[in-house]
Protein backbone atom coordinates (compact mmCIF):
# COMPACT_ATOMS: atom_id res chain seq x y z
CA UNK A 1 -102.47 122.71 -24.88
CA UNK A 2 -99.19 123.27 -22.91
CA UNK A 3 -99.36 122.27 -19.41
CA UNK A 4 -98.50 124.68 -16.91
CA UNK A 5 -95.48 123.54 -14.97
CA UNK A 6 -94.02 125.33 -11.29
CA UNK A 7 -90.15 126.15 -11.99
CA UNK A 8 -89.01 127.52 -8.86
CA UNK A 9 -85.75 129.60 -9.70
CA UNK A 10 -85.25 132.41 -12.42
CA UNK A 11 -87.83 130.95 -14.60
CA UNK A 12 -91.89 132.23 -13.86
CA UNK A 13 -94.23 129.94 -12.34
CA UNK A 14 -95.83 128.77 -15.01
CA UNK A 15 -96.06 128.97 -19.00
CA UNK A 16 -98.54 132.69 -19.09
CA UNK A 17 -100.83 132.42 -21.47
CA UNK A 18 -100.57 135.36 -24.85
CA UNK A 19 -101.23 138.80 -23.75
CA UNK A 20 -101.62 138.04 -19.80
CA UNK A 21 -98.62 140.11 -18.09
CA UNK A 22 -99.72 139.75 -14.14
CA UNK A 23 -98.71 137.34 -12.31
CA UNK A 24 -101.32 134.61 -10.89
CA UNK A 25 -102.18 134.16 -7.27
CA UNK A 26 -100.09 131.11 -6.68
CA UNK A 27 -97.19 133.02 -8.36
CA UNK A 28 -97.75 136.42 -6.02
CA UNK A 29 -97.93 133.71 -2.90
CA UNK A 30 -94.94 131.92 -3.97
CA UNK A 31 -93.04 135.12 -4.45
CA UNK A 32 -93.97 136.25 -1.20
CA UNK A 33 -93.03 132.75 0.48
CA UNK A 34 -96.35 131.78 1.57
CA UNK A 35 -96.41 128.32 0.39
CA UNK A 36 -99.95 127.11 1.91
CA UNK A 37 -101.56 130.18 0.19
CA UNK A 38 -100.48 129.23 -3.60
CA UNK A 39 -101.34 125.22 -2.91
CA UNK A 40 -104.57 126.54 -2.07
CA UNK A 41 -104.48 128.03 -4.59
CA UNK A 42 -103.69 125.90 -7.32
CA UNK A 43 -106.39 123.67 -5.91
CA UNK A 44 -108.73 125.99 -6.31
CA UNK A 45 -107.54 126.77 -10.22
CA UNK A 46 -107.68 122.62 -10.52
CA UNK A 47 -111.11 122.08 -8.75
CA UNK A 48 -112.67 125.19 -11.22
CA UNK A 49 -110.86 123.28 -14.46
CA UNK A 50 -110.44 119.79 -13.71
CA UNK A 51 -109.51 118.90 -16.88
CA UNK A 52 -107.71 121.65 -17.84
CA UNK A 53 -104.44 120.36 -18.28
CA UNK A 54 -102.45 123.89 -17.14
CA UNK A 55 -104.15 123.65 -13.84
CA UNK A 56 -103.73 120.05 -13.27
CA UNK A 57 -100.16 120.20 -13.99
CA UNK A 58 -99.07 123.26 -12.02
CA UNK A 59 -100.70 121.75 -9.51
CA UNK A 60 -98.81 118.34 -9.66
CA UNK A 61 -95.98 120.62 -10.29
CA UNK A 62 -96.02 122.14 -7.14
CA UNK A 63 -96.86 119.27 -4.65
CA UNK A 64 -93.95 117.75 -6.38
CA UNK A 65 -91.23 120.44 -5.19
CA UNK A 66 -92.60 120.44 -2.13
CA UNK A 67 -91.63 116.74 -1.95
CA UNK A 68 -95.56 114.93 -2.04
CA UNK A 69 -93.91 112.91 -4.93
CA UNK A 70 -96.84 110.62 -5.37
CA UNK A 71 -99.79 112.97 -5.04
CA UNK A 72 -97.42 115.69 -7.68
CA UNK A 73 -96.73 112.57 -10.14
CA UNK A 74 -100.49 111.33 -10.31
CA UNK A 75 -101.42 115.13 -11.05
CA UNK A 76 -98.90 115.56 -13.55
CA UNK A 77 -100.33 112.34 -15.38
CA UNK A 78 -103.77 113.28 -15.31
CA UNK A 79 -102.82 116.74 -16.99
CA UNK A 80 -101.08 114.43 -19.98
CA UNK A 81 -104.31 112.61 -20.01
CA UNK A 82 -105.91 115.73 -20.40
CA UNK A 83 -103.73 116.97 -23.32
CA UNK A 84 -101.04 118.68 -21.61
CA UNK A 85 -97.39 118.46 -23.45
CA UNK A 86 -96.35 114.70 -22.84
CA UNK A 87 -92.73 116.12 -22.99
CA UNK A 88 -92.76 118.92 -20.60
CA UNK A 89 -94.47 116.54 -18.07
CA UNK A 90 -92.56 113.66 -18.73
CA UNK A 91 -89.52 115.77 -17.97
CA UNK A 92 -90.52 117.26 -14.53
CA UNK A 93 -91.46 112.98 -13.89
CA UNK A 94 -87.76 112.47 -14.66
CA UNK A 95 -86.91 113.91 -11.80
CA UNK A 96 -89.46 112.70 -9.46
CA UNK A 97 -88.12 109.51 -10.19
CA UNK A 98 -84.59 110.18 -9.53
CA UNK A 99 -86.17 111.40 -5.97
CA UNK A 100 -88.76 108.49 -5.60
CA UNK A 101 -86.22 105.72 -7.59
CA UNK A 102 -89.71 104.18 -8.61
CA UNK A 103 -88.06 103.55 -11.76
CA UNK A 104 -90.55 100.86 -13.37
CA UNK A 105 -92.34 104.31 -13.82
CA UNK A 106 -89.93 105.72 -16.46
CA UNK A 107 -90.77 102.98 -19.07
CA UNK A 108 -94.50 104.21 -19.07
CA UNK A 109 -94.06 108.05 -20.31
CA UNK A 110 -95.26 108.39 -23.64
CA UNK A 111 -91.95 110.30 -24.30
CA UNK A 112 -89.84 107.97 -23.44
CA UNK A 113 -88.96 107.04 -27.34
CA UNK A 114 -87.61 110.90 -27.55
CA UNK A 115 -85.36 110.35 -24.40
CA UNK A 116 -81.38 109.31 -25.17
CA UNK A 117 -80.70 105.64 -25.21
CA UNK A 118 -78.07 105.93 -22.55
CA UNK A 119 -80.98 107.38 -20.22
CA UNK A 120 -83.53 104.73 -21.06
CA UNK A 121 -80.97 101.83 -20.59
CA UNK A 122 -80.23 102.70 -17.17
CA UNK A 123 -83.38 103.46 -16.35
CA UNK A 124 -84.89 100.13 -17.35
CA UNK A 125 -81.82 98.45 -15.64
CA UNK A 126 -82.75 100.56 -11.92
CA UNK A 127 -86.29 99.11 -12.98
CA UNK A 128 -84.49 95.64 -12.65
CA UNK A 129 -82.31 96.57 -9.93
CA UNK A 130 -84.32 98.48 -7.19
CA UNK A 131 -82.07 100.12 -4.78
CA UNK A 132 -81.69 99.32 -0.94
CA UNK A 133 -80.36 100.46 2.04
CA UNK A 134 -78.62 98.70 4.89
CA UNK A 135 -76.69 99.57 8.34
CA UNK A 136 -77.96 101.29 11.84
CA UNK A 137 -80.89 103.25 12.56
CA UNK A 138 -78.31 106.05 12.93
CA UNK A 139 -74.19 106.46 12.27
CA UNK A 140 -72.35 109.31 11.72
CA UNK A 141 -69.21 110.09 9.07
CA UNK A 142 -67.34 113.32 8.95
CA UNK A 143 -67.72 116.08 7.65
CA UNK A 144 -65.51 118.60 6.55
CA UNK A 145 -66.31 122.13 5.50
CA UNK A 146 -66.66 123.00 1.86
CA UNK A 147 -68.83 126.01 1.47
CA UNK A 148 -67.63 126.98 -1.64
CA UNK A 149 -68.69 123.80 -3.45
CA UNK A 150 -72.04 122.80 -1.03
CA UNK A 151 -72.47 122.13 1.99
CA UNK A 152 -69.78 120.06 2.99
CA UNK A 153 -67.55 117.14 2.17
CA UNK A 154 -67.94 113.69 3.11
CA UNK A 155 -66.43 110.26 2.29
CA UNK A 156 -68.00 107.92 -0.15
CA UNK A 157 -67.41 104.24 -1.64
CA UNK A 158 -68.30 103.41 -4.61
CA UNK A 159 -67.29 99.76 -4.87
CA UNK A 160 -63.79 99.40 -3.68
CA UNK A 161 -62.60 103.19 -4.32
CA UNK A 162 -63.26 105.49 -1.79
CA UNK A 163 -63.59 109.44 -3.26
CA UNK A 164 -64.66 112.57 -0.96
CA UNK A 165 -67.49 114.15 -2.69
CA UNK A 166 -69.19 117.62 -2.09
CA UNK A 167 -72.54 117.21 -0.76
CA UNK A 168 -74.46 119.61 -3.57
CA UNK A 169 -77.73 120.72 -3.92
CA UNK A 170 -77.63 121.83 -7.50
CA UNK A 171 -77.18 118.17 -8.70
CA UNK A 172 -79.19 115.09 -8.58
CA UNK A 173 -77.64 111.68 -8.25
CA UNK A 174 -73.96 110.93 -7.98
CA UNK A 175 -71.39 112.79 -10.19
CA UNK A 176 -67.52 111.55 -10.74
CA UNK A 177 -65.34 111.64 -13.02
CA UNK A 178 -65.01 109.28 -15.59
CA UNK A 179 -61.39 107.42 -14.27
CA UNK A 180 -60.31 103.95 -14.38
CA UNK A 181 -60.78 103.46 -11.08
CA UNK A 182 -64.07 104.10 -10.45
CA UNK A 183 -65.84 103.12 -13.97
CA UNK A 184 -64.27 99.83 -12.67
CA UNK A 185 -67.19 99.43 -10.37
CA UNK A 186 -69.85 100.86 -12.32
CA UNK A 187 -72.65 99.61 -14.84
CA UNK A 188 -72.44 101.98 -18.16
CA UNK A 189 -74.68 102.08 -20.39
CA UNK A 190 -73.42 104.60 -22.80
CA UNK A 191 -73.12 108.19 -23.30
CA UNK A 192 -74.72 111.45 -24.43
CA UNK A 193 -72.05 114.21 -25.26
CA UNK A 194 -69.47 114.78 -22.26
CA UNK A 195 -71.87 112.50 -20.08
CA UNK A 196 -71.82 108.95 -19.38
CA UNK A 197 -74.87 107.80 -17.39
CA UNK A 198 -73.94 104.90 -15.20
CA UNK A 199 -75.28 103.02 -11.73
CA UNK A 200 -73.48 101.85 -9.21
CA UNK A 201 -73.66 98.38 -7.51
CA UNK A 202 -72.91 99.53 -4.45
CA UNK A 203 -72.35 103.48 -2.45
CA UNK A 204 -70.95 103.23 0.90
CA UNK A 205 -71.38 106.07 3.33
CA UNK A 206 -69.58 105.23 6.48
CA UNK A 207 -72.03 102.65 8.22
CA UNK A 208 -74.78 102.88 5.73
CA UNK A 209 -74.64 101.22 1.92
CA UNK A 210 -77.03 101.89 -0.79
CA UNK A 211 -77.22 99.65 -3.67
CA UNK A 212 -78.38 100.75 -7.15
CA UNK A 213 -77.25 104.19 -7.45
CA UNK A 214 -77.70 106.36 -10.55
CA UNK A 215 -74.77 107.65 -11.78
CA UNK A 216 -73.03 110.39 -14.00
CA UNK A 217 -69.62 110.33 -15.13
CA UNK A 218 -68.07 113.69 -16.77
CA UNK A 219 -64.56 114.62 -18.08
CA UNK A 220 -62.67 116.02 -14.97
CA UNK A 221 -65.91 116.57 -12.45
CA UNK A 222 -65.54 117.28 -9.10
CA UNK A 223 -67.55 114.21 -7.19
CA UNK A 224 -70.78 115.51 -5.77
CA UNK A 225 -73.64 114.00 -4.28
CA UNK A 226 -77.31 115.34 -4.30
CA UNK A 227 -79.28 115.57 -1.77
CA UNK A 228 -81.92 113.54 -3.66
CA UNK A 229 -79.14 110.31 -3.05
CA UNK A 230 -79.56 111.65 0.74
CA UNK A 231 -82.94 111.89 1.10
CA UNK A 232 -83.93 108.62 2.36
CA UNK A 233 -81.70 108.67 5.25
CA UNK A 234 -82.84 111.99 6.77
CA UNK A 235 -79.65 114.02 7.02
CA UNK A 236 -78.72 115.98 9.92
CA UNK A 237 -75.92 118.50 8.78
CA UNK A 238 -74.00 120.13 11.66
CA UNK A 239 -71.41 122.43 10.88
CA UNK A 240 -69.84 123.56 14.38
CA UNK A 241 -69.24 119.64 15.14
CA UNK A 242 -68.35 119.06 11.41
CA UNK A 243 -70.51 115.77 11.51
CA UNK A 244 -73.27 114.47 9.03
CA UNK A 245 -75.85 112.05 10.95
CA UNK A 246 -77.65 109.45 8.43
CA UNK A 247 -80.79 107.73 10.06
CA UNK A 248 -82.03 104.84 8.40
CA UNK A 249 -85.73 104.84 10.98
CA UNK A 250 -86.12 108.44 12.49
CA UNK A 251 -89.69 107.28 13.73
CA UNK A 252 -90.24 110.96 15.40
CA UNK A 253 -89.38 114.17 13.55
CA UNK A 254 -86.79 116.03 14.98
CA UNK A 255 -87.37 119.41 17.08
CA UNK A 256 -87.18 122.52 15.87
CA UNK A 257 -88.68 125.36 13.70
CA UNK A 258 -89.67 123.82 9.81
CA UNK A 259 -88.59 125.86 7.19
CA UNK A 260 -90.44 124.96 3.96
CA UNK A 261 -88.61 123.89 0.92
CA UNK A 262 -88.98 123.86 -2.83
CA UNK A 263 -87.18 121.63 -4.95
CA UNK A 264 -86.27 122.66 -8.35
CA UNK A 265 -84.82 119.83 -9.95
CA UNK A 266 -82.43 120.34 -9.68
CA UNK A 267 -81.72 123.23 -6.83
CA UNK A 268 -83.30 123.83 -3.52
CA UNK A 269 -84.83 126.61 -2.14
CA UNK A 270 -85.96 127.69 1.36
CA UNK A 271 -88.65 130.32 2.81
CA UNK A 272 -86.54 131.47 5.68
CA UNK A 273 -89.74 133.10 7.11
CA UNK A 274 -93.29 133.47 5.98
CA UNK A 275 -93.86 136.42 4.18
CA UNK A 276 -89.98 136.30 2.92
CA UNK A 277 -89.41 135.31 -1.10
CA UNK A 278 -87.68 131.98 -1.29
CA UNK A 279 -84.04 131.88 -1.58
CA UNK A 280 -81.39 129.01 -2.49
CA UNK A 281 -80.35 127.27 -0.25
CA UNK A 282 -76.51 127.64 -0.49
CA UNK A 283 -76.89 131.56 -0.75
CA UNK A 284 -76.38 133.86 2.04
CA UNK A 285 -79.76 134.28 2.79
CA UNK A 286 -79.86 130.52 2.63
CA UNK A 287 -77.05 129.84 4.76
CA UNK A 288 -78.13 132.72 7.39
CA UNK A 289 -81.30 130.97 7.69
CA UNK A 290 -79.97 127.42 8.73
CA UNK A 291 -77.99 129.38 11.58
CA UNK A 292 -74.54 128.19 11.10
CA UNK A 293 -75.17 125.34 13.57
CA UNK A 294 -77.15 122.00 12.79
CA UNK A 295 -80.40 121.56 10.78
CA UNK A 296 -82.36 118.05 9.01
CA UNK A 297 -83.26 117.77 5.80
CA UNK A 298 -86.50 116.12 5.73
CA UNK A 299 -87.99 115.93 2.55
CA UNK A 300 -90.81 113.69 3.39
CA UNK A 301 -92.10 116.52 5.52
CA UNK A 302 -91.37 119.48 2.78
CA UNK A 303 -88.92 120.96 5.31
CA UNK A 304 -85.51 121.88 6.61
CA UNK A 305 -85.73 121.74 10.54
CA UNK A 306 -83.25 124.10 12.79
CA UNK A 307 -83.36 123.90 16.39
C-alpha cells in the first residue's frame, strides 16, 4: 500500500485513493488554514487505523512540516513498518534530516541502496562529522535587501572565501557555485548530473561558525542559504534596520503574534490568519503578512513570530 504523504504546495494532501474525488477533512482544514483542526484530524484517521500505513504516514507527514521532526520521523517509520512505500517515506526522511542533521539516521532507510552514491557518501561522512555551533548567545551581521531572490542577503565564509548569499526559502542547505575557490574548502564526494554534493568544514556567519555543513555545488548558481542551515540559531529578520540577529540560547520565545508554518521541503508556507489558505512565504501575501518590519523564525515552535 502507498503511504499517504502531506505535500504542502501545488500538489494535494495526500495520494486519494481510485474513484474518491472530495477532499478529506485534514485537506478542507489545511486549505482553510486551520492547522490544529487537520492534526486532529489526522490523529483521529491514525487512532481509527493504526496500522494503516496512509494514516500513519500523513500523519508523520504533517507533524513533520510543522517542524515536530522527531514525533513526524517516528510516524513516518511506523507507516514503512506497516507496508507503506519505503521510497516515498524515505524521501520525505531525507529532508527531515537535512533539518534535524541526525544523519546516523540516513544509513538505516531501507532505500538507501536506490539513493545516488554522491548522496550516501556525504551522508555517511555528516554521520562521522556531526555539525556544531560556536560564538555568542546573540550577534548580528548585515543584511542587505534582496527581495527578488529571498529574503535578504547576508555574508558567509566558507573556509577562507567569503561569498554573499541570498537567504532562500525554496532551498535546503548551502548552494554555490562550483569555483576554484570555494571547492578549495570543501569535502566532495562526487556528483549526480549538474550537482556536486559536498560539506563544508567550516560556515562562518559573522560571530557564529557552524561546522559540518551540507553542501551543493551547481554550474553558475547564485549562493543561497536555506533556512533549514538557519534554523538552529533562531533568526530574527528585520528589514527597516537591514539586520539579521542569530541567537545561539534564546531561552524565552520572543513576543509577538505566531503565525503557523508549513514546511514543504523544500518551500515554506505561512497561515497569515486562521481561517486564511496558506501562502508562501516570499509571495505577497507572504510578505504582507510579516509586516515589512521584523519577525523570528522559530521552527522549534512551528511559527514565524511578528511583533
Amino acid at each position: 500500500a502507498a503511504c499517504a504523504l502531506v505535500l504542502i504546495g501545488a500538489a494535494p494532501l495526500a495520494a486519494q485513493p481510485a474513484g474518491r474525488t472530495d477532499p478529506s477533512p485534514a485537506e478542507r482544514a489545511i486549505a482553510q488554514g486551520r492547522l490544529d483542526e487537520a492534526e486532529s484530524a489526522l490523529y483521529a484517521a491514525s487512532a481509527r487505523a493504526p496500522r494503516e500505513p496512509a494514516a500513519r504516514g500523513a500523519l508523520g507527514a504533517f507533524l513533520a512540516s510543522r517542524g515536530q521532526f522527531k514525533a513526524g520521523a517516528v510516524l513516518l517509520e511506523e507507516a514503512r513498518q506497516f507496508g507503506g512505500d519505503a521510497r516515498a517515506i524515505d524521501e520525505r526522511l531525507k529532508h527531515v534530516i537535512v533539518w534535524t542533521a541526525e544523519w546516523q539516521r540516513w544509513a538505516t532507510f531501507p532505500s538507501v541502496a536506490t539513493f545516488s552514491e554522491p548522496e550516501n557518501a556525504r551522508a555517511r561522512w555528516l554521520a562521522a562529522h556531526p555539525g556544531t555551533r560556536t560564538g555568542p548567545d546573540s550577534s548580528a551581521v548585515p543584511l542587505e535587501p534582496n527581495e527578488v531572490f529571498g529574503f535578504g542577503r547576508i555574508a558567509l565564509g566558507v573556509g577562507e572565501t567569503m561569498v554573499r548569499a541570498d537567504v532562500d526559502p525554496n532551498v535546503e542547505g548551502l548552494v554555490l557555485p562550483a569555483v576554484l575557490d570555494l571547492t578549495a574548502h570543501l569535502q566532495l564526494f562526487g556528483s549526480r548530473g549538474d550537482t556536486t554534493f559536498a560539506a563544508a568544514a567550516t560556515v562562518s556567519i559573522g560571530a557564529q561558525s557552524l561546522a559540518n555543513v551540507p553542501v551543493r555545488l551547481e554550474p553558475d548558481a547564485r549562493p543561497r542559504v536555506g533556512l533549514d542551515v538557519l534554523a538552529s540559531l533562531t533568526p530574527t529578520f528585520d528589514a527597516v534596520a537591514r539586520r539579521l540577529t542569530l541567537h545561539g540560547a534564546m531561552p524565552r520565545p520572543p513576543a509577538g503574534a505566531q503565525l503557523p508554518l508549513l514546511l514543504g521541503f523544500p518551500g515554506i508556507r505561512i497561515v497569515p490568519r486562521r481561517g486564511e489558505p496558506p501562502v508562501a512565504l516570499e509571495s505577497p501575501a507572504g510578505r504582507s503578512a510579516l509586516r515589512g518590519t521584523r519577525w523570528t523564525f522559530d521552527v522549534r515552535r512551528g511559527a514565524i513570530i511578528v511583533p
